[in-house]
C-alpha atoms as a PDB file:
ATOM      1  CA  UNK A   1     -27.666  11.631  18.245  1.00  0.00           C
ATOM      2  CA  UNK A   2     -25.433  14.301  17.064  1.00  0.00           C
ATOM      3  CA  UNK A   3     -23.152  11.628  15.442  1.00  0.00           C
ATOM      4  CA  UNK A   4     -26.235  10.176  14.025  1.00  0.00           C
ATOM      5  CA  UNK A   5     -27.019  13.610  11.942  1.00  0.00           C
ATOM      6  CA  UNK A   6     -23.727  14.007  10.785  1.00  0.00           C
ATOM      7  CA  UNK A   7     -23.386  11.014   9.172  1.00  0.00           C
ATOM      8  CA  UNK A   8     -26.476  10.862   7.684  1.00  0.00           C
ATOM      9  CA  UNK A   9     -26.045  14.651   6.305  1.00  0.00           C
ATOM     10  CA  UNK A  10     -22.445  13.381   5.101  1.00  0.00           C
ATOM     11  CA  UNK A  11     -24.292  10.932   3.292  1.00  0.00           C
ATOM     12  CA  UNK A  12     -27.225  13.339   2.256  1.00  0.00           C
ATOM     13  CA  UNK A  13     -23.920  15.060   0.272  1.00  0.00           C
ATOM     14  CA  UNK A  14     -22.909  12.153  -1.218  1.00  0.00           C
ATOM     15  CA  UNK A  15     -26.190  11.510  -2.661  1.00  0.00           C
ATOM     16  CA  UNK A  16     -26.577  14.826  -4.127  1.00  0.00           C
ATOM     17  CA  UNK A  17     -23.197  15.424  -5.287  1.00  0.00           C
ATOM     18  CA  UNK A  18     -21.805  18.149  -3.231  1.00  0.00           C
ATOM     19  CA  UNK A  19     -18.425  17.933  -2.952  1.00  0.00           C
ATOM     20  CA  UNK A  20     -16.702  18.195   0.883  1.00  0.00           C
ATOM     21  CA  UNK A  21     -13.547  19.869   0.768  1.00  0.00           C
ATOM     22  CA  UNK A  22     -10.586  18.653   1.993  1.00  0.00           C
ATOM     23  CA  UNK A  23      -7.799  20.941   3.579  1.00  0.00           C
ATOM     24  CA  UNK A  24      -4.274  20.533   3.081  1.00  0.00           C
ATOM     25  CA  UNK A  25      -3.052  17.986   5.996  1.00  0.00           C
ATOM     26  CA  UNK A  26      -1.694  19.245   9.122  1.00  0.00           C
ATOM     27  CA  UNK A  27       1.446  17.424   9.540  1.00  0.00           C
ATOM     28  CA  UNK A  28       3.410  17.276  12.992  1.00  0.00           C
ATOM     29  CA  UNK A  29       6.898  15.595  13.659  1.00  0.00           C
ATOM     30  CA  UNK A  30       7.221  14.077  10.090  1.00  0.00           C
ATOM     31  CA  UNK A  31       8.583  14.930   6.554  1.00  0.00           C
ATOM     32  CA  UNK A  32       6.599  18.003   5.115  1.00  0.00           C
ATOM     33  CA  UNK A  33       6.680  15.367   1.917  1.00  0.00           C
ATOM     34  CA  UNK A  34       4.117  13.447   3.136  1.00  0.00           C
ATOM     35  CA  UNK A  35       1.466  16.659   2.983  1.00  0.00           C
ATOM     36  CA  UNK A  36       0.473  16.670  -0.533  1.00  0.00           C
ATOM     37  CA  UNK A  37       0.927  12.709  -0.910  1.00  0.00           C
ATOM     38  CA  UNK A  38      -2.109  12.421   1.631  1.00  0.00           C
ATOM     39  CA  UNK A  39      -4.157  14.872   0.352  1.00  0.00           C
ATOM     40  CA  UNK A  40      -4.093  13.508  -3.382  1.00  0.00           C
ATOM     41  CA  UNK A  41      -4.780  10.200  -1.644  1.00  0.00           C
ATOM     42  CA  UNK A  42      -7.872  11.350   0.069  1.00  0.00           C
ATOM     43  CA  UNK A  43      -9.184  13.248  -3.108  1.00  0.00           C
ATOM     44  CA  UNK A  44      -8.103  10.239  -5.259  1.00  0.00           C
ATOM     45  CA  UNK A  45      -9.542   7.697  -3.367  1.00  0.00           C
ATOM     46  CA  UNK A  46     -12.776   8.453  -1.963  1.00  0.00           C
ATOM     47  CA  UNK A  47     -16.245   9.736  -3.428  1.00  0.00           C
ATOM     48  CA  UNK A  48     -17.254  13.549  -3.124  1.00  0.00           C
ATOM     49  CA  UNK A  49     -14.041  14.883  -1.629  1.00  0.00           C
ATOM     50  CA  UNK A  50     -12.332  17.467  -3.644  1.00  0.00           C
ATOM     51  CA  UNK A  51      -9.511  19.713  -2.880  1.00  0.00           C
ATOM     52  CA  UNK A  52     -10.130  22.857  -0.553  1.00  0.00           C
ATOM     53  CA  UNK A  53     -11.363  25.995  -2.251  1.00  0.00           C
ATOM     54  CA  UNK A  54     -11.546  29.028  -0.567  1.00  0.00           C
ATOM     55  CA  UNK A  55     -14.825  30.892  -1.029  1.00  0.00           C
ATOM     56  CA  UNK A  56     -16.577  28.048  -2.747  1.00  0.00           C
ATOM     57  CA  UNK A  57     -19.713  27.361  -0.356  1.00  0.00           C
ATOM     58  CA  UNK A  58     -19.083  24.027   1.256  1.00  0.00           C
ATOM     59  CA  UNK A  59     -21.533  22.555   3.391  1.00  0.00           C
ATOM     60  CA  UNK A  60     -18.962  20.173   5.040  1.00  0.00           C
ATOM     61  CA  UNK A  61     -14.953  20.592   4.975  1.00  0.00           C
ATOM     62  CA  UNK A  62     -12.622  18.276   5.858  1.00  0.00           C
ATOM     63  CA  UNK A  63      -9.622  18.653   7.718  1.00  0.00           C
ATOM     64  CA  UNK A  64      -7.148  15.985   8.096  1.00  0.00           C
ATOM     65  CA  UNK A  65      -3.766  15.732  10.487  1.00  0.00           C
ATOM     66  CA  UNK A  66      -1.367  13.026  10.281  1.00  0.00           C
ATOM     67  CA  UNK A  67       1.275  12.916  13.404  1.00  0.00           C
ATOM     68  CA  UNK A  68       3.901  10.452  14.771  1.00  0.00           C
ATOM     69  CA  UNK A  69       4.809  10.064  18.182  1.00  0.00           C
ATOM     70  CA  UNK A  70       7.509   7.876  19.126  1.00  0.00           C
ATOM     71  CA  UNK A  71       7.796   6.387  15.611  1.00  0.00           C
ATOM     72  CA  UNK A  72       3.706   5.622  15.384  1.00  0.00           C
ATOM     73  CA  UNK A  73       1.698   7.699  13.369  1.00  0.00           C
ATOM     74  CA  UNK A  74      -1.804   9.319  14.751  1.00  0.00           C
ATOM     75  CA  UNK A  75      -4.700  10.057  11.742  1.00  0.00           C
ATOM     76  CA  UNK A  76      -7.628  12.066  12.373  1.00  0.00           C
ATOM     77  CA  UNK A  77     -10.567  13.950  10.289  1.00  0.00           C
ATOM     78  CA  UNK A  78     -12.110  16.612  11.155  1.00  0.00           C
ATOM     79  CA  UNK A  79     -15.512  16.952  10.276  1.00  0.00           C
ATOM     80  CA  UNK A  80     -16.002  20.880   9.677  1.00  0.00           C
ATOM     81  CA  UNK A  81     -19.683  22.829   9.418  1.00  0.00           C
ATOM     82  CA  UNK A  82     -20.330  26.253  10.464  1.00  0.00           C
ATOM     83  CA  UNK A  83     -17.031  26.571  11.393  1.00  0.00           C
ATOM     84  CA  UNK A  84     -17.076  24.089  13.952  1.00  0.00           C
ATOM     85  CA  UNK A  85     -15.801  20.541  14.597  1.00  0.00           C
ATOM     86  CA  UNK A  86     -18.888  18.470  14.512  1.00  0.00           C
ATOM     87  CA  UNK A  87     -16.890  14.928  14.288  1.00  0.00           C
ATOM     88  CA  UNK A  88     -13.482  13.873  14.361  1.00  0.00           C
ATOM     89  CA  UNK A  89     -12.582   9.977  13.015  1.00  0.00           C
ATOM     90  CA  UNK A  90      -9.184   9.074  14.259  1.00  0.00           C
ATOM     91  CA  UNK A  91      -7.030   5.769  14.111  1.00  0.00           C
ATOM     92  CA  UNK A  92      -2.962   4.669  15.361  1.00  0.00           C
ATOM     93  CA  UNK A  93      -0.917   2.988  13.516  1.00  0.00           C
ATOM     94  CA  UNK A  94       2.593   1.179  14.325  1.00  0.00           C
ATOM     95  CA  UNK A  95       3.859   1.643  10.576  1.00  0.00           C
ATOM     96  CA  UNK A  96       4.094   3.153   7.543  1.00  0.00           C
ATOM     97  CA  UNK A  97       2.748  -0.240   6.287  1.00  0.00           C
ATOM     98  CA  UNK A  98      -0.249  -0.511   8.891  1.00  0.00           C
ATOM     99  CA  UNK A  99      -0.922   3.036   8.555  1.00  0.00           C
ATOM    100  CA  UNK A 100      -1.524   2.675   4.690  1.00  0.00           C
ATOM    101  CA  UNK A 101      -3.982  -0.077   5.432  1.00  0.00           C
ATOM    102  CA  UNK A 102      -6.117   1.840   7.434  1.00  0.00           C
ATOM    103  CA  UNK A 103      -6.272   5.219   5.341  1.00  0.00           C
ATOM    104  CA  UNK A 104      -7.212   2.798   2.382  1.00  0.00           C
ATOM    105  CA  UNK A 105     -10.700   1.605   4.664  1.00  0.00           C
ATOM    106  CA  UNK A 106     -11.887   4.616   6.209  1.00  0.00           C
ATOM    107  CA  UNK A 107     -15.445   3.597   6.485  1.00  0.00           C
ATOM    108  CA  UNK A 108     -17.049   6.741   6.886  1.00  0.00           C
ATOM    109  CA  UNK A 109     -16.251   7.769   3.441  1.00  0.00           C
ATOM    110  CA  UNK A 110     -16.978   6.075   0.812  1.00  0.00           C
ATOM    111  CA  UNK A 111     -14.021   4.348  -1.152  1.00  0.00           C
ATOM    112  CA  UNK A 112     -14.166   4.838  -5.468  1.00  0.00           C
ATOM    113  CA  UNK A 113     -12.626   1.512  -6.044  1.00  0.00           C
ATOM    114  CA  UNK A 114     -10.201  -1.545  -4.242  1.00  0.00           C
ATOM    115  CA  UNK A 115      -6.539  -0.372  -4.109  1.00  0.00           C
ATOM    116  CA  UNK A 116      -4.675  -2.732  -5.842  1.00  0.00           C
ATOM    117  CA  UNK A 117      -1.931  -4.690  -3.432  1.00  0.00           C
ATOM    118  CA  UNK A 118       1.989  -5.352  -5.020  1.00  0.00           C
ATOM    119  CA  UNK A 119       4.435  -7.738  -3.330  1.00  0.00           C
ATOM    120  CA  UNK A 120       7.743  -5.678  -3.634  1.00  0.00           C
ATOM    121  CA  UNK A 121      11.336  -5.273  -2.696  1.00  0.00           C
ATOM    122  CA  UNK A 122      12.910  -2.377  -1.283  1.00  0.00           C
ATOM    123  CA  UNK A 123      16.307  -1.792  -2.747  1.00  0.00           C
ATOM    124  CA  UNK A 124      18.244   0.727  -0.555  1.00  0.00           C
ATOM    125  CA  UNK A 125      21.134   2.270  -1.858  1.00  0.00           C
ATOM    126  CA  UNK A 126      23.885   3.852   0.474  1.00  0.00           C
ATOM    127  CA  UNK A 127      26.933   5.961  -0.062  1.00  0.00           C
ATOM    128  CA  UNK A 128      28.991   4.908   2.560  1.00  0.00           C
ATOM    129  CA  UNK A 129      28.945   0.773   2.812  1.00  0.00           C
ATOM    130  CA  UNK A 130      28.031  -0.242   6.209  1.00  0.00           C
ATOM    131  CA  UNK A 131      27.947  -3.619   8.098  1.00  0.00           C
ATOM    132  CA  UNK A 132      24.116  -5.008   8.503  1.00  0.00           C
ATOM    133  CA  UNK A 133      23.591  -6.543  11.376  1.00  0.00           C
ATOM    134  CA  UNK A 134      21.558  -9.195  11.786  1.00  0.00           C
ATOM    135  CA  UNK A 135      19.570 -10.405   9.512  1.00  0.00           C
ATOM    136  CA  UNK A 136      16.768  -7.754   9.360  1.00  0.00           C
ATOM    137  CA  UNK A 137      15.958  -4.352   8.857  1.00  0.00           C
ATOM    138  CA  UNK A 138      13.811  -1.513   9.957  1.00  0.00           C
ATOM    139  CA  UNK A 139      12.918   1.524   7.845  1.00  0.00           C
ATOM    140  CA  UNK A 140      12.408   5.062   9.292  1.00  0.00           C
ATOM    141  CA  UNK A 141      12.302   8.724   8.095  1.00  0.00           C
ATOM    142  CA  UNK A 142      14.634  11.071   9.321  1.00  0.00           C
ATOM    143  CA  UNK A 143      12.312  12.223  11.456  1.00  0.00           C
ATOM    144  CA  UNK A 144      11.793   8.937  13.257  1.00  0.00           C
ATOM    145  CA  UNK A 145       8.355   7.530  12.170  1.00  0.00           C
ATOM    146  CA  UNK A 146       8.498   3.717  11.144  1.00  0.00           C
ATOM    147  CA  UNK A 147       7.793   3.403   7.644  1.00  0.00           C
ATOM    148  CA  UNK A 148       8.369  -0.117   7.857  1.00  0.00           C
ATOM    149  CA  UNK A 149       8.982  -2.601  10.461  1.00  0.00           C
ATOM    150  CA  UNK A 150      11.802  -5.103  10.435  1.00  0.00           C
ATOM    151  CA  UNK A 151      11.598  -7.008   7.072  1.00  0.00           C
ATOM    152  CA  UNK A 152      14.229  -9.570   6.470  1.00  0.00           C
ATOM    153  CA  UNK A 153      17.225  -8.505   4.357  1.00  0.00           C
ATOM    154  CA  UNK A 154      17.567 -10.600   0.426  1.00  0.00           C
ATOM    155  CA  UNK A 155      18.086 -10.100  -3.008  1.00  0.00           C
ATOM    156  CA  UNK A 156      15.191  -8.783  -5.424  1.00  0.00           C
ATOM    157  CA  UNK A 157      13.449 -11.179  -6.975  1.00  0.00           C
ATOM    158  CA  UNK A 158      14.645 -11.116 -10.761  1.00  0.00           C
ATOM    159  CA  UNK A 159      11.071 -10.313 -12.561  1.00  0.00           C
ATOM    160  CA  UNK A 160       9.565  -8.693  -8.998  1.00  0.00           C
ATOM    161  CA  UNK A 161       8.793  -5.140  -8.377  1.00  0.00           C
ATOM    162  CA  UNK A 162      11.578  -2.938  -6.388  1.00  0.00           C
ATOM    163  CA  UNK A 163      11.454   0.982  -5.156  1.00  0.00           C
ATOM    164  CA  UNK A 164      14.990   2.133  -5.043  1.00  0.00           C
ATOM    165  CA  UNK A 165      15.085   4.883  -2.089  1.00  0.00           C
ATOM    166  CA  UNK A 166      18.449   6.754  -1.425  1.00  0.00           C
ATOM    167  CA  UNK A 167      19.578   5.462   2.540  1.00  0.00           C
ATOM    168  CA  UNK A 168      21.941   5.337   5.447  1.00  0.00           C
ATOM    169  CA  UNK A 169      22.036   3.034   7.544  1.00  0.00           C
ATOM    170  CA  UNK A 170      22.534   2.544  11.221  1.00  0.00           C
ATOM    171  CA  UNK A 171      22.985  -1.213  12.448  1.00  0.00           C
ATOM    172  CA  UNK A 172      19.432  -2.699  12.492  1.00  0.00           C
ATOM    173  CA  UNK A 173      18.086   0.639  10.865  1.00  0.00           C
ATOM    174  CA  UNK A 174      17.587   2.234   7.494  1.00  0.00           C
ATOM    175  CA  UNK A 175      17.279   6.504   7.485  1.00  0.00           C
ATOM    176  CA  UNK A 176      15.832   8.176   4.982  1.00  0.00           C
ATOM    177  CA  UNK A 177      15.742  11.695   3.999  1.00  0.00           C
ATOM    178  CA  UNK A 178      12.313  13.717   3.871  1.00  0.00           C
ATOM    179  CA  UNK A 179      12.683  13.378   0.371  1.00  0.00           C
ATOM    180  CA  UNK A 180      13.218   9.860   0.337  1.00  0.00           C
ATOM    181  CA  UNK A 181      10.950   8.662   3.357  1.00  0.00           C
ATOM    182  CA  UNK A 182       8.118  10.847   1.193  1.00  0.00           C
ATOM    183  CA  UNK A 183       8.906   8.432  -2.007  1.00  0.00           C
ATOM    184  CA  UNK A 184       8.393   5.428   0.392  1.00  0.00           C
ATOM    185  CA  UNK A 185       5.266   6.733   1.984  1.00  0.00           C
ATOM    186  CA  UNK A 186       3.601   7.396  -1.152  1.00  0.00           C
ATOM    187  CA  UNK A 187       4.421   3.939  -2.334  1.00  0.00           C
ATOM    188  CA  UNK A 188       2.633   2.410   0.368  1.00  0.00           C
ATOM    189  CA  UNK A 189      -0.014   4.455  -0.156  1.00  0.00           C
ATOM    190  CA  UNK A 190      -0.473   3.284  -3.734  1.00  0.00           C
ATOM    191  CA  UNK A 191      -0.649  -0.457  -2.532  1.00  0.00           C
ATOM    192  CA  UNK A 192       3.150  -1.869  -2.444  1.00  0.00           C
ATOM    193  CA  UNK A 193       3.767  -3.991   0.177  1.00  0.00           C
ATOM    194  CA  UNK A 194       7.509  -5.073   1.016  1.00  0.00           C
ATOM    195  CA  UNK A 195       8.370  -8.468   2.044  1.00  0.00           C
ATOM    196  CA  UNK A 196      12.095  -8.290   2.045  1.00  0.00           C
ATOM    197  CA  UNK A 197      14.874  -5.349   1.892  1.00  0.00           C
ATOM    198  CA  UNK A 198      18.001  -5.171  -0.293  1.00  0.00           C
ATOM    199  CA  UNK A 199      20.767  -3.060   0.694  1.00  0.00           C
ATOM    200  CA  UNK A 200      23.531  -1.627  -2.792  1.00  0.00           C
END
């Protein structure tokens, strides 16, 4: 019943216009990066949700926390009113790639248009040259969440798209820096999709 109410107040403020705040994400075990590259997301993305203000009188207030454990990542929101958690919506994900999938169908909020989906290359470039091997390659943040699973190494396609991230690598495994694993995740957020990795 309680669920009931909340969602139908939730959509009561979508009707009406008032905006639901959304709090900056808590983020646990992974690049600080990724913090402000949700949140834009979220406000981006979705109808009624607007960044946190303090003092302004929300009736509901959003607070979302993004967390990996062994390499997964955990997503929840946290339905605020009064002060009090009257719903949380949570989800796992295996990857980076998975992960952006599911943030871009949340269905309790209501999406402002289709993200568009782009077939690209990931084009890794390393300071020290390494041996691959094997024939794929998995991609993970210094912090040890999988960005992307194993994707099968190959040149860019001439005319294709390519994101260029800054790497090391570690026999089957590409590391990135916060920095770096925070230029990936936002480019999965924004629809890319990588078929294929190409080490410089």
């Amino acid at each position: 019943m309680k669920r009931v109410i909340l969602l139908l107040l939730i959509l009561w403020t979508f009707a009406n216009a008032q905006p639901i705040g959304v709090k900056p994400p808590i983020i646990r075990n992974l690049p600080q990066g990724y913090r402000n590259v949700l949140l834009n997301f979220l406000v981006n993305n979705y109808e009624g949700l607007e960044v946190f203000k303090q003092g302004k009188g929300y009736q509901t207030v959003i607070q979302p926390v993004l967390s990996s454990i062994t390499g997964s990542y955990n997503f929840c929101l946290d339905f605020i009113q009064d002060g009090k958690v009257k719903k949380i919506y949570c989800f796992s994900a295996l990857d980076g790639e998975s992960l952006a999938e599911r943030l871009s169908t949340i269905k309790i909020l209501k999406r402002k248009k289709p993200i568009k989906r782009y077939s690209a290359t990931l084009t890794v470039k390393t300071q020290l040259k390494t041996k691959i091997y094997g024939e794929s390659l998995k991609v993970v943040s210094v912090n040890g969440d999988y960005l992307l699973g194993y994707k099968k190494v190959g040149k860019a396609d001439r005319y294709g798209n390519s994101i260029t991230v800054i790497g090391s690598l570690n026999i089957d495994t590409v590391i990135l820096s916060g920095k770096e694993g925070t230029k990936l995740f936002k480019a999965l957020l924004e629809g890319y999709r990588f078929s294929k990795i190409q080490v410089d």
